[in-house]
N, C-alpha and C. Protein backbone atom coordinates (compact mmCIF):
# COMPACT_ATOMS: atom_id res chain seq x y z
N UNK A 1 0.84 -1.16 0.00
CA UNK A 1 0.00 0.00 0.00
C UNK A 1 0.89 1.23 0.00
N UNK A 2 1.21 1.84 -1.17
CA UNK A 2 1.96 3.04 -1.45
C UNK A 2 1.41 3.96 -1.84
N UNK A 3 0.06 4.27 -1.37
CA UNK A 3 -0.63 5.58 -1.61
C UNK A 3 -0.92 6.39 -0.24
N UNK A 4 -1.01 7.48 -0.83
CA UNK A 4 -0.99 8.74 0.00
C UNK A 4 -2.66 8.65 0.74
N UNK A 5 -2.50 8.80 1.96
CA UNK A 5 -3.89 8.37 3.02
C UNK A 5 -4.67 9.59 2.31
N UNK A 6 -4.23 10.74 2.36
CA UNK A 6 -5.28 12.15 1.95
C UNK A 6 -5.81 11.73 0.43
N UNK A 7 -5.01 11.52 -0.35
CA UNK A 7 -5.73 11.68 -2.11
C UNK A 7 -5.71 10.63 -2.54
N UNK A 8 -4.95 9.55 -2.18
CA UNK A 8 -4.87 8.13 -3.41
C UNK A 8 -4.03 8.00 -3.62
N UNK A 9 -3.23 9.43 -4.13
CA UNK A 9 -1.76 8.83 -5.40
C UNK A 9 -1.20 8.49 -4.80
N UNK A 10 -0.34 7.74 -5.58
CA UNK A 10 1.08 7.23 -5.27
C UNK A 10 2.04 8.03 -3.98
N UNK A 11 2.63 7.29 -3.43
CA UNK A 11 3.52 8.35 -2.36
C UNK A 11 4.56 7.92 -1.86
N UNK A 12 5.51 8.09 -1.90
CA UNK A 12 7.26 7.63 -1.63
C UNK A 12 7.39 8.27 0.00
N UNK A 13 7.04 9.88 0.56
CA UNK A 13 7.52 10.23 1.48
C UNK A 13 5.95 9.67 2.66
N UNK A 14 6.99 9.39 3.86
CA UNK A 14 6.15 9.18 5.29
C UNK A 14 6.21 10.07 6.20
N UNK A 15 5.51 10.00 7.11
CA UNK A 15 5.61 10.86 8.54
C UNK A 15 6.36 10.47 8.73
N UNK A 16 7.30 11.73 9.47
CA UNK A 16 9.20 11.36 9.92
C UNK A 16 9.29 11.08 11.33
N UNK A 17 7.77 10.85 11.99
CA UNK A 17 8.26 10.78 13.35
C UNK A 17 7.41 9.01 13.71
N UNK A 18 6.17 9.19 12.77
CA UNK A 18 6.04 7.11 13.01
C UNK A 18 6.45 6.45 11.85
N UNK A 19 6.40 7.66 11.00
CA UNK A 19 6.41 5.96 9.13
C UNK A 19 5.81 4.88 9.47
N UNK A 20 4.28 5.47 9.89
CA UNK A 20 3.78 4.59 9.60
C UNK A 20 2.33 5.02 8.75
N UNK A 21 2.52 6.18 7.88
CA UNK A 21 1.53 6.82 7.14
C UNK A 21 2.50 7.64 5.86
N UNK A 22 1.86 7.26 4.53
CA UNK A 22 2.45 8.12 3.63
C UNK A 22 1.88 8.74 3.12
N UNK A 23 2.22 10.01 1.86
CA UNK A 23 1.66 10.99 1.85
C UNK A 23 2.33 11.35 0.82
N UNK A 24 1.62 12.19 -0.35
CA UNK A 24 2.38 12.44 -1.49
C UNK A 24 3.01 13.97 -1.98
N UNK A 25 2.93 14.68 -1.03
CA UNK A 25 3.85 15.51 -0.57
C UNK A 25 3.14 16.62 1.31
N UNK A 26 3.59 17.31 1.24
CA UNK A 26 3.47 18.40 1.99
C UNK A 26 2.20 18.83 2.19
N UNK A 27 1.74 19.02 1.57
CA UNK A 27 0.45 19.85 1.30
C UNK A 27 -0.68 18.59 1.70
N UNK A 28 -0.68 17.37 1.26
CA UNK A 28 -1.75 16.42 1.78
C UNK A 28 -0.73 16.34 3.56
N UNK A 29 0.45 15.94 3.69
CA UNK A 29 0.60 16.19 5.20
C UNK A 29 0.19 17.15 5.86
N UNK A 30 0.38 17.93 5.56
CA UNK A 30 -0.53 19.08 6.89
C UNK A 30 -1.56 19.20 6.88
N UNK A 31 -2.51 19.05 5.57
CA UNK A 31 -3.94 18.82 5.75
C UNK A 31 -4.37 17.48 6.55
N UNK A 32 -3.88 16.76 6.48
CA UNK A 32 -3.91 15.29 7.52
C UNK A 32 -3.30 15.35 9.04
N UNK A 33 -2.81 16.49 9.17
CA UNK A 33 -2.20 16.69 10.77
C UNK A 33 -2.98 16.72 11.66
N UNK A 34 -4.39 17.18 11.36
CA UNK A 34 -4.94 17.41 13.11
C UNK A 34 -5.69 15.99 13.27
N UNK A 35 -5.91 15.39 11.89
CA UNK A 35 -6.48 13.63 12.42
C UNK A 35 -5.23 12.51 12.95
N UNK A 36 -4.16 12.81 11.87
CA UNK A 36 -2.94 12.18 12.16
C UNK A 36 -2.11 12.49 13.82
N UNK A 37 -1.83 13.60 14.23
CA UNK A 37 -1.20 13.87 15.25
C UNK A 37 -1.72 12.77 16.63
N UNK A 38 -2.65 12.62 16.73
CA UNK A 38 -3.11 11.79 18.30
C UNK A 38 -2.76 10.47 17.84
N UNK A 39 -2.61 9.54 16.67
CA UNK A 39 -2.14 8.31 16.21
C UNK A 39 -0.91 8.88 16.42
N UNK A 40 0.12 9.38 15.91
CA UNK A 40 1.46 9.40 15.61
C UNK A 40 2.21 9.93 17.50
N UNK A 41 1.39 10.18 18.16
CA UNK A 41 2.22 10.37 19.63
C UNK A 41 2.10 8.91 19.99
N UNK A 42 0.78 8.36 19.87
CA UNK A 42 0.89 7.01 19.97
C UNK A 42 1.65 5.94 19.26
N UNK A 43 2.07 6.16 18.12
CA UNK A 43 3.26 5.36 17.50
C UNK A 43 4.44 5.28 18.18
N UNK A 44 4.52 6.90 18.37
CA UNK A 44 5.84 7.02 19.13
C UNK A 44 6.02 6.35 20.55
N UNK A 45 5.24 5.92 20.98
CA UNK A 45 5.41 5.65 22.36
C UNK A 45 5.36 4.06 22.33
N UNK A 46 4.69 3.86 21.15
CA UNK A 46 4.65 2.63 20.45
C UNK A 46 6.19 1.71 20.18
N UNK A 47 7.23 2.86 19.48
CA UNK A 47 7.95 2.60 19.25
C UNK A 47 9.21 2.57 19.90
N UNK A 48 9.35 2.89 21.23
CA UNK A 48 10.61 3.02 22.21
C UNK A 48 11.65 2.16 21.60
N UNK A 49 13.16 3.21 21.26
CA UNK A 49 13.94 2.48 20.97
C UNK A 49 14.91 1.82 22.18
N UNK A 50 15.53 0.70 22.26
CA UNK A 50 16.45 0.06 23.13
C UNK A 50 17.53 -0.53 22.99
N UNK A 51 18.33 -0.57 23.40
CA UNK A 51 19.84 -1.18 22.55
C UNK A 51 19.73 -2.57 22.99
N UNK A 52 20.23 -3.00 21.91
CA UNK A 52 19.57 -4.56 22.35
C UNK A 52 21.18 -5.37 21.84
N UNK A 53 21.29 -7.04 21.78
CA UNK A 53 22.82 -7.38 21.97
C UNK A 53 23.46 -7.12 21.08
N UNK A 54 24.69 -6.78 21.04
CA UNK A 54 25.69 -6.31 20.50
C UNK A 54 25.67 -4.83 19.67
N UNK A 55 24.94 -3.89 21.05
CA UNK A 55 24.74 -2.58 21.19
C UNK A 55 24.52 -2.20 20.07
N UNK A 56 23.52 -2.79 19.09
CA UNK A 56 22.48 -1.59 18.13
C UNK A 56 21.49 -1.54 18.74
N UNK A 57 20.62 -0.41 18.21
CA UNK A 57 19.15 0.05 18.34
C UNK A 57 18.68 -0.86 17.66
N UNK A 58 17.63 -1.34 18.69
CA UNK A 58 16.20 -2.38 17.95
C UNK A 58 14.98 -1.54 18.43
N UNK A 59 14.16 -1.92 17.68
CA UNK A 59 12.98 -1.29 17.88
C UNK A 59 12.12 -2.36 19.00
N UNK A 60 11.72 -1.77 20.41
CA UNK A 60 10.66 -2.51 21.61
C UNK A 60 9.39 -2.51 21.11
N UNK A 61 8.97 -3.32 20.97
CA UNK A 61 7.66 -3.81 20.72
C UNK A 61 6.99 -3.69 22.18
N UNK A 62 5.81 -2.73 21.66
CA UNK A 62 5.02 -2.97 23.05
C UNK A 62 3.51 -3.29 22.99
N UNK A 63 3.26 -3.66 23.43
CA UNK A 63 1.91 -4.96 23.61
C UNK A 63 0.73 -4.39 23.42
N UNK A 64 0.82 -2.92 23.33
CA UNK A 64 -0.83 -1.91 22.94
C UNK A 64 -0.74 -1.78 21.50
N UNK A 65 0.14 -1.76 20.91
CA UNK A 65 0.24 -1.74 19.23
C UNK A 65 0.59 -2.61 18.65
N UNK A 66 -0.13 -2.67 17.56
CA UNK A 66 0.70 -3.66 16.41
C UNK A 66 1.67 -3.72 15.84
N UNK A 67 2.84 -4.57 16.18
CA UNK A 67 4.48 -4.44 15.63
C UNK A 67 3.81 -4.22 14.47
N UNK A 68 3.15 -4.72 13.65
CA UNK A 68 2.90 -5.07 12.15
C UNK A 68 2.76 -3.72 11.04
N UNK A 69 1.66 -3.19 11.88
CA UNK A 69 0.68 -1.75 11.10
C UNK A 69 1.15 -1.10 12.11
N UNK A 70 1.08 -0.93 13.15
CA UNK A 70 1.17 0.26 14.23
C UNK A 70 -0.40 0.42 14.77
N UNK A 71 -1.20 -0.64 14.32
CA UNK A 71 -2.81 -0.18 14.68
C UNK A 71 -2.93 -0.88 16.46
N UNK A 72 -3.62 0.46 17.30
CA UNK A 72 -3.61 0.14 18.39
C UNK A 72 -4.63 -0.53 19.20
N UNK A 73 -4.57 -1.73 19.84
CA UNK A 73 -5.88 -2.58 20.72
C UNK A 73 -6.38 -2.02 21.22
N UNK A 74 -7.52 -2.37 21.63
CA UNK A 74 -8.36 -2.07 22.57
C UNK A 74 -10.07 -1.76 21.73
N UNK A 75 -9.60 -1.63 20.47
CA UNK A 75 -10.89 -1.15 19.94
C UNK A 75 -11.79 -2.35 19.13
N UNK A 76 -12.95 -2.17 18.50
CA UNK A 76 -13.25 -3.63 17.95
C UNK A 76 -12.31 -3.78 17.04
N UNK A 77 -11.91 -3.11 16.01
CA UNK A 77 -11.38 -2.82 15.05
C UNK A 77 -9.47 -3.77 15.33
N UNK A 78 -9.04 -3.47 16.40
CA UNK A 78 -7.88 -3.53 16.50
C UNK A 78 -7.56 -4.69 17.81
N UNK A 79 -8.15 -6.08 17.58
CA UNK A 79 -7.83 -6.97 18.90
C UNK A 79 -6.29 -7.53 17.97
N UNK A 80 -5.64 -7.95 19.44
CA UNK A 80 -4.56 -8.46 19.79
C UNK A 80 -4.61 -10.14 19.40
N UNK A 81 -4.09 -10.70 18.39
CA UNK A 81 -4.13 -11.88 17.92
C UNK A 81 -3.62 -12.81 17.77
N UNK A 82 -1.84 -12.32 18.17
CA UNK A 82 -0.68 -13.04 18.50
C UNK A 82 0.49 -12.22 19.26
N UNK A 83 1.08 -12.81 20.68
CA UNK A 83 2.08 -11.98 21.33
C UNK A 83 3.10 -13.25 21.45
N UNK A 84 4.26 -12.66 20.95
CA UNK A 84 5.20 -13.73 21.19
C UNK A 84 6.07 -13.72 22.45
N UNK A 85 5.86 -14.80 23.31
CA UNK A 85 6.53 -14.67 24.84
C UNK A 85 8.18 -14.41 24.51
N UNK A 86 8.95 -14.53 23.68
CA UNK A 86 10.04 -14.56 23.50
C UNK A 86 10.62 -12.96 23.32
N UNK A 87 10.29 -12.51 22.07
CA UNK A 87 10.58 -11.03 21.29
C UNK A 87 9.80 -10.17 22.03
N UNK A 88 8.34 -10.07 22.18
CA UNK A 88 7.19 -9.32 22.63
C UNK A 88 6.89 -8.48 21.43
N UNK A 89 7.11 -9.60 19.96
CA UNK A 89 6.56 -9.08 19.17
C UNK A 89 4.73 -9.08 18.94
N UNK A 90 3.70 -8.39 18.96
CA UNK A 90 2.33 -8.60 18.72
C UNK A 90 1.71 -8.55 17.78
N UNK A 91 1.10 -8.62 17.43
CA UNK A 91 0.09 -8.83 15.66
C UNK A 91 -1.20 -8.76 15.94
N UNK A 92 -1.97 -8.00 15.19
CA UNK A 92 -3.14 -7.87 14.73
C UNK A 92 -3.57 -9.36 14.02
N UNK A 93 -4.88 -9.53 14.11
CA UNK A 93 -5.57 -10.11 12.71
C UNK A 93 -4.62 -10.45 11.20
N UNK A 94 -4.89 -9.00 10.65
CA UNK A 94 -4.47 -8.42 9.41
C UNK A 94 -2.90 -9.37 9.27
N UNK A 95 -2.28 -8.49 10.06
CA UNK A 95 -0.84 -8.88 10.27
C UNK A 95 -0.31 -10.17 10.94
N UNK A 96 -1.11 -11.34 11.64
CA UNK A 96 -0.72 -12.35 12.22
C UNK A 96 -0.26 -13.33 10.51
N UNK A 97 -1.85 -12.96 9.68
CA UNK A 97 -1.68 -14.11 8.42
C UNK A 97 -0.82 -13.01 7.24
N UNK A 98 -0.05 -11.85 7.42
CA UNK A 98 0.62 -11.50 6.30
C UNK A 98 1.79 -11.57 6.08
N UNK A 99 2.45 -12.54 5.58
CA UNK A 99 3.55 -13.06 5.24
C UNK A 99 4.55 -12.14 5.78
N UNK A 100 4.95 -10.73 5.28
CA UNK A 100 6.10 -9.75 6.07
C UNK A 100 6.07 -9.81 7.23
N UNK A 101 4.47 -8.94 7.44
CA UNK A 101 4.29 -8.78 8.77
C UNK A 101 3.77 -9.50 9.84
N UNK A 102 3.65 -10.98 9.76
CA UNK A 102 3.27 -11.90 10.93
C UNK A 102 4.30 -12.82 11.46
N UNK A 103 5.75 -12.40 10.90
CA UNK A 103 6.64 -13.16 11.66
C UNK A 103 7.18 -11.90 12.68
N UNK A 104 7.39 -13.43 14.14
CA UNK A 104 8.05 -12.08 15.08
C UNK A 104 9.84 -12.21 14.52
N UNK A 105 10.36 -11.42 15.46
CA UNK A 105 11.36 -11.37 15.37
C UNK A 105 12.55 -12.75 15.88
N UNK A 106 12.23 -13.46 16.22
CA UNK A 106 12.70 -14.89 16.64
C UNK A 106 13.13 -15.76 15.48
N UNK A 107 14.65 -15.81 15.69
CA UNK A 107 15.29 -16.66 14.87
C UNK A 107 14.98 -17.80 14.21
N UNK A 108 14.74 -18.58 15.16
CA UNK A 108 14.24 -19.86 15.05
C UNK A 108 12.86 -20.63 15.40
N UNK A 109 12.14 -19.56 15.56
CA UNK A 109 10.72 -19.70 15.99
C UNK A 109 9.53 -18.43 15.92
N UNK A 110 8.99 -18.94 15.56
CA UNK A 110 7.15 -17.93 15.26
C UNK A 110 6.43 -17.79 16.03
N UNK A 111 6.35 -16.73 17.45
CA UNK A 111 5.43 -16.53 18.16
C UNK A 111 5.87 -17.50 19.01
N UNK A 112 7.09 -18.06 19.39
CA UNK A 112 7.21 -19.03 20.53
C UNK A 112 6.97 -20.73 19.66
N UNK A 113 6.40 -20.74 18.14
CA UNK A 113 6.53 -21.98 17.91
C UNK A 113 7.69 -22.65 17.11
N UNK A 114 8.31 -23.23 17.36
CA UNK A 114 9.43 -23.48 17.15
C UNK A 114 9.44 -24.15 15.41
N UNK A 115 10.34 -24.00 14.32
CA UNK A 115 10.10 -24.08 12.85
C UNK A 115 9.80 -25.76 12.65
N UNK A 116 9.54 -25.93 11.81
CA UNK A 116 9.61 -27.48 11.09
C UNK A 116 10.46 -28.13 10.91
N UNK A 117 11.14 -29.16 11.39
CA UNK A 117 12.26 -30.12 11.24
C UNK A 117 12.35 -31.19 10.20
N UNK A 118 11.41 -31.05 9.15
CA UNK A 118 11.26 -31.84 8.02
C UNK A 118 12.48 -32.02 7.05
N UNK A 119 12.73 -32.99 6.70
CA UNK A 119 13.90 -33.43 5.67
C UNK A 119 13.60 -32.94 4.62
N UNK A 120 14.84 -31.71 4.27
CA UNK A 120 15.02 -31.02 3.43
C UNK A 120 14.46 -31.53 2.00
N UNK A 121 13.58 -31.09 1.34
CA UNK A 121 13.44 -31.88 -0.35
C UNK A 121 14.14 -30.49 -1.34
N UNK A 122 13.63 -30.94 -2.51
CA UNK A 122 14.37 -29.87 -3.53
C UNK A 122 13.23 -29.11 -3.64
N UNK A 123 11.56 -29.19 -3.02
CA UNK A 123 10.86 -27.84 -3.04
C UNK A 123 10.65 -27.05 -2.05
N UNK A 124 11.40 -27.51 -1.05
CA UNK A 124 11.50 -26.70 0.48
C UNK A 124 12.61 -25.50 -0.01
N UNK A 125 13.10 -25.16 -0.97
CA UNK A 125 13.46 -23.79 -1.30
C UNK A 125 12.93 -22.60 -1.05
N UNK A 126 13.97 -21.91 -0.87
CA UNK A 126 12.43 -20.37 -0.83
C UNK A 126 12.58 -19.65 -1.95
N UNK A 127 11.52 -19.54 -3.07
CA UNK A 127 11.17 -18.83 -4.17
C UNK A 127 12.00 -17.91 -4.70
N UNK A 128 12.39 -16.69 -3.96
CA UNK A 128 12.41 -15.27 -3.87
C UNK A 128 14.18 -15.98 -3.78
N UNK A 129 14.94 -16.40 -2.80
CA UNK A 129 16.35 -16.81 -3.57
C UNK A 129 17.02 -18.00 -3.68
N UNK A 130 15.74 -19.06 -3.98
CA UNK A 130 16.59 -19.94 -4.18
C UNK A 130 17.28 -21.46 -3.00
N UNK A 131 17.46 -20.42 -1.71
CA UNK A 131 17.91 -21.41 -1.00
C UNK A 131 17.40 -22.66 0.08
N UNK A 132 17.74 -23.17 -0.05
CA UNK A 132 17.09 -24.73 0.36
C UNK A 132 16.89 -24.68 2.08
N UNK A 133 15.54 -25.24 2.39
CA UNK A 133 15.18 -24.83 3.67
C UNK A 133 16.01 -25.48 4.38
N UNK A 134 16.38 -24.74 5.85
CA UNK A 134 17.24 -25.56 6.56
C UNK A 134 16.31 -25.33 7.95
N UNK A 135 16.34 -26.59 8.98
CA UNK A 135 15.65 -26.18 10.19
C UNK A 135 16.14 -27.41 10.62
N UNK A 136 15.50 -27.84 12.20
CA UNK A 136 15.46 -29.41 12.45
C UNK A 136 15.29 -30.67 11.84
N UNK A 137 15.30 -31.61 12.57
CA UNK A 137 14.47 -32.94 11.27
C UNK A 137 14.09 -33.64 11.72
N UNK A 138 12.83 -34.11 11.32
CA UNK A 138 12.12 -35.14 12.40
C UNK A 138 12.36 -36.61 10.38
N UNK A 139 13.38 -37.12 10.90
CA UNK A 139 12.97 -37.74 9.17
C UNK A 139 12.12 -39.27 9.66
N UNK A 140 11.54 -39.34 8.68
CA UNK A 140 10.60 -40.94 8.65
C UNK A 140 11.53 -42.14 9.18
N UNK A 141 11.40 -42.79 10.00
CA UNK A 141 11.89 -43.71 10.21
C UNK A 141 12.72 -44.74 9.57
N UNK A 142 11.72 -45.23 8.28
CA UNK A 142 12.62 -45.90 7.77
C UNK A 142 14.07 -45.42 6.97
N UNK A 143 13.97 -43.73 6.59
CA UNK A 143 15.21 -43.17 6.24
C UNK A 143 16.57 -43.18 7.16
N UNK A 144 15.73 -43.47 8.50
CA UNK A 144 17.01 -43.27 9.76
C UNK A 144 17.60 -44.43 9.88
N UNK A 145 17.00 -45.53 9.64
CA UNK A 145 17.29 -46.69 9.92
C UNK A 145 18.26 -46.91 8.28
N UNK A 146 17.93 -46.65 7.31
CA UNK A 146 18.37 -46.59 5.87
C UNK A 146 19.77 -46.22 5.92
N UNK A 147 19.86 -44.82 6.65
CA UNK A 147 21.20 -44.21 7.04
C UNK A 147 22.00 -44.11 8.18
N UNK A 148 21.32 -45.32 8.93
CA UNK A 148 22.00 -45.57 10.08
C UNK A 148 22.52 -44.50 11.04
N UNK A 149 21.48 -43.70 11.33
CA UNK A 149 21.76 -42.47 12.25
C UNK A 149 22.19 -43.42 13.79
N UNK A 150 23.24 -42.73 14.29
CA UNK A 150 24.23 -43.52 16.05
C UNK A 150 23.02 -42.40 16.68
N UNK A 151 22.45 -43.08 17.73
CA UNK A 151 21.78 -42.95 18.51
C UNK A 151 21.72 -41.43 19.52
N UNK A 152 23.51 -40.96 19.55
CA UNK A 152 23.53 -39.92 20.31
C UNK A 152 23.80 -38.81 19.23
N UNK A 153 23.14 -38.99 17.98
CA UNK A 153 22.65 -37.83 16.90
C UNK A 153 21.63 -37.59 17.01
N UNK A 154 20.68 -38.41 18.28
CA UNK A 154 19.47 -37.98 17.97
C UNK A 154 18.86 -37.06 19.47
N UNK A 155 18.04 -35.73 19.27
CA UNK A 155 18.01 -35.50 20.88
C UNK A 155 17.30 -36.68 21.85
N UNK A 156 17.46 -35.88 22.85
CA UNK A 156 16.83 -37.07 24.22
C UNK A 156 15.37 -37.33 23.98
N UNK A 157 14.28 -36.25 23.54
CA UNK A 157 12.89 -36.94 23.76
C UNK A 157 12.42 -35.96 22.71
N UNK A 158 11.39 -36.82 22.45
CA UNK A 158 10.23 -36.23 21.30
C UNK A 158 9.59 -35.00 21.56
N UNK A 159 9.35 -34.01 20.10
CA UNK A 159 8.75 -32.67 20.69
C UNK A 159 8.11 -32.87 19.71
N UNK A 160 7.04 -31.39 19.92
CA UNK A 160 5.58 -31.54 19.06
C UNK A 160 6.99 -29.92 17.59
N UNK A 161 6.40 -30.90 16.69
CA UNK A 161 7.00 -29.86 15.74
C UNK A 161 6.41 -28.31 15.24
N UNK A 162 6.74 -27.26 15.41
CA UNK A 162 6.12 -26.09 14.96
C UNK A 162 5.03 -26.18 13.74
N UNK A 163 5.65 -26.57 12.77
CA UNK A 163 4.88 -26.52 11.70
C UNK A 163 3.96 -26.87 11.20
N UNK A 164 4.62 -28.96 11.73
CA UNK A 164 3.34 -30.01 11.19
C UNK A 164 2.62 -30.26 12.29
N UNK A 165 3.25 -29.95 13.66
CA UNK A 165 2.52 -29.88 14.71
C UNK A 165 2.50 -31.44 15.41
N UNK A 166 3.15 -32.22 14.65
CA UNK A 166 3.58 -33.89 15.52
C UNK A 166 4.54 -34.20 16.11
N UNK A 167 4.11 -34.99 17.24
CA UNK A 167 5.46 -35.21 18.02
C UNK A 167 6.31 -36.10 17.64
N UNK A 168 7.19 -35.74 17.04
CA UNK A 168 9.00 -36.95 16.88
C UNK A 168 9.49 -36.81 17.45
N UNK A 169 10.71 -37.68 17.52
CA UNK A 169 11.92 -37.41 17.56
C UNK A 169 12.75 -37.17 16.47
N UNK A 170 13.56 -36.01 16.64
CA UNK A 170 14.45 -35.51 15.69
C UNK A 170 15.88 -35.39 16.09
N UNK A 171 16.25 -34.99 15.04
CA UNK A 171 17.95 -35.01 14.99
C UNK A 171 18.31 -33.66 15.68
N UNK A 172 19.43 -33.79 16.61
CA UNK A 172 20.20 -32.83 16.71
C UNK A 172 20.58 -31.78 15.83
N UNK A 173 20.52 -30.12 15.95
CA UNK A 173 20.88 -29.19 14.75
C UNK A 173 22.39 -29.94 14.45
N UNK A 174 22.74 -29.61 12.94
CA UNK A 174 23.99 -30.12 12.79
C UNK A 174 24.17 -31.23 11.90
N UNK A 175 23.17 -32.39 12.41
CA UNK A 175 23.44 -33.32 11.54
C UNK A 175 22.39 -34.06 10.48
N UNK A 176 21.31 -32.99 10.25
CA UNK A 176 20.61 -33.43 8.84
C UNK A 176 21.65 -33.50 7.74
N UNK A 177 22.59 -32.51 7.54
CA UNK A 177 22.96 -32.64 6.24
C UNK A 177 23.82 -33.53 6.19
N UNK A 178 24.79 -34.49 7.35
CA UNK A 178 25.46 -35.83 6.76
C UNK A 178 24.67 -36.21 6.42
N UNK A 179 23.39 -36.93 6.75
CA UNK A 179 22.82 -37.91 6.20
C UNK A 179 21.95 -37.89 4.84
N UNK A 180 21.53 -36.18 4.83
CA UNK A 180 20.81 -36.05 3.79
C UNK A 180 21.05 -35.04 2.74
N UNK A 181 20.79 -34.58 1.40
CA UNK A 181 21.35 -33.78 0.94
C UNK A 181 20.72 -32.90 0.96
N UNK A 182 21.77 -31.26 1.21
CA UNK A 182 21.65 -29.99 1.63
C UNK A 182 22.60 -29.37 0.59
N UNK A 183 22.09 -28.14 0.59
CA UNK A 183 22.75 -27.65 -0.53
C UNK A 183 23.26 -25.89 0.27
């Protein structure tokens, strides 16, 4: 959505204090200031910056707004739909199912659920460049037994998998790709 909230057109420049509204020049911004201003103190407060590890600025997510849009709870319009115990990233509706904006910030996990450990195939790529999914692995049995996985490659007890949501046992990070091919 790259149009200007006042007229429609097209619009490259944002409010310089939330960016989280654009506008296709000057003249639709200040005519939009006295509706815009009570959202945009709230962005800001929305947005507290904090130095986070290895002393850059990250942006704090705080639990009345939407990391996603910046749209704030409490109203019908704006319930709270996912908070991740980890990041304290939150999501709207809108933003829980939109691909950019419904992942939190967690490396290795979505909202606290931890990724899919499925044995890599050649369509677990990702589209956009190419590279071949990498995560845990819960592989089918008879492949483990096929490739003779040693026993202390595998962790101690079965977990429910993020993705497919079943409990295996899987391999230790590290060693899908001896046994299987990774690219």
């Amino acid at each position: 959505m790259d149009n200007c909230i006042v007229c429609g057109r097209y619009a490259e420049a944002r409010c310089s204090a939330c960016r989280g509204v654009r506008y296709c020049g000057s003249q639709c911004q200040k005519q939009d200031w006295k509706s815009h201003k009570s959202d945009c103190k709230s962005f800001q407060v929305a947005t507290l910056n904090v130095v986070g590890a290895g002393g850059n600025v990250q942006e704090k997510p705080v639990p009345t707004h939407c990391t996603g849009c910046k749209l704030k709870f409490g109203s019908e319009i704006g319930k709270r739909d996912e908070l991740c115990p980890d990041c304290g990233y939150a999501a709207c509706a809108d933003c829980a199912c939109h691909n950019r904006r419904g992942t939190c910030y967690c490396e290795n996990s979505n909202f606290g659920h931890k990724y899919c450990g499925r044995v890599p195939e050649w369509y677990h790529c990702s589209s956009r460049t190419g590279r071949v999914y990498r995560g845990d692995n819960h592989p089918d049995p008879y492949d483990a037994e096929l490739h003779a996985v040693p026993a202390a490659q595998w962790e101690a007890a079965p977990r429910t998998c993020g993705n497919c949501w079943q409990t295996k046992l899987c391999l230790k990070r590290g060693y899908q790709c001896k046994y299987w091919m990774c690219q």
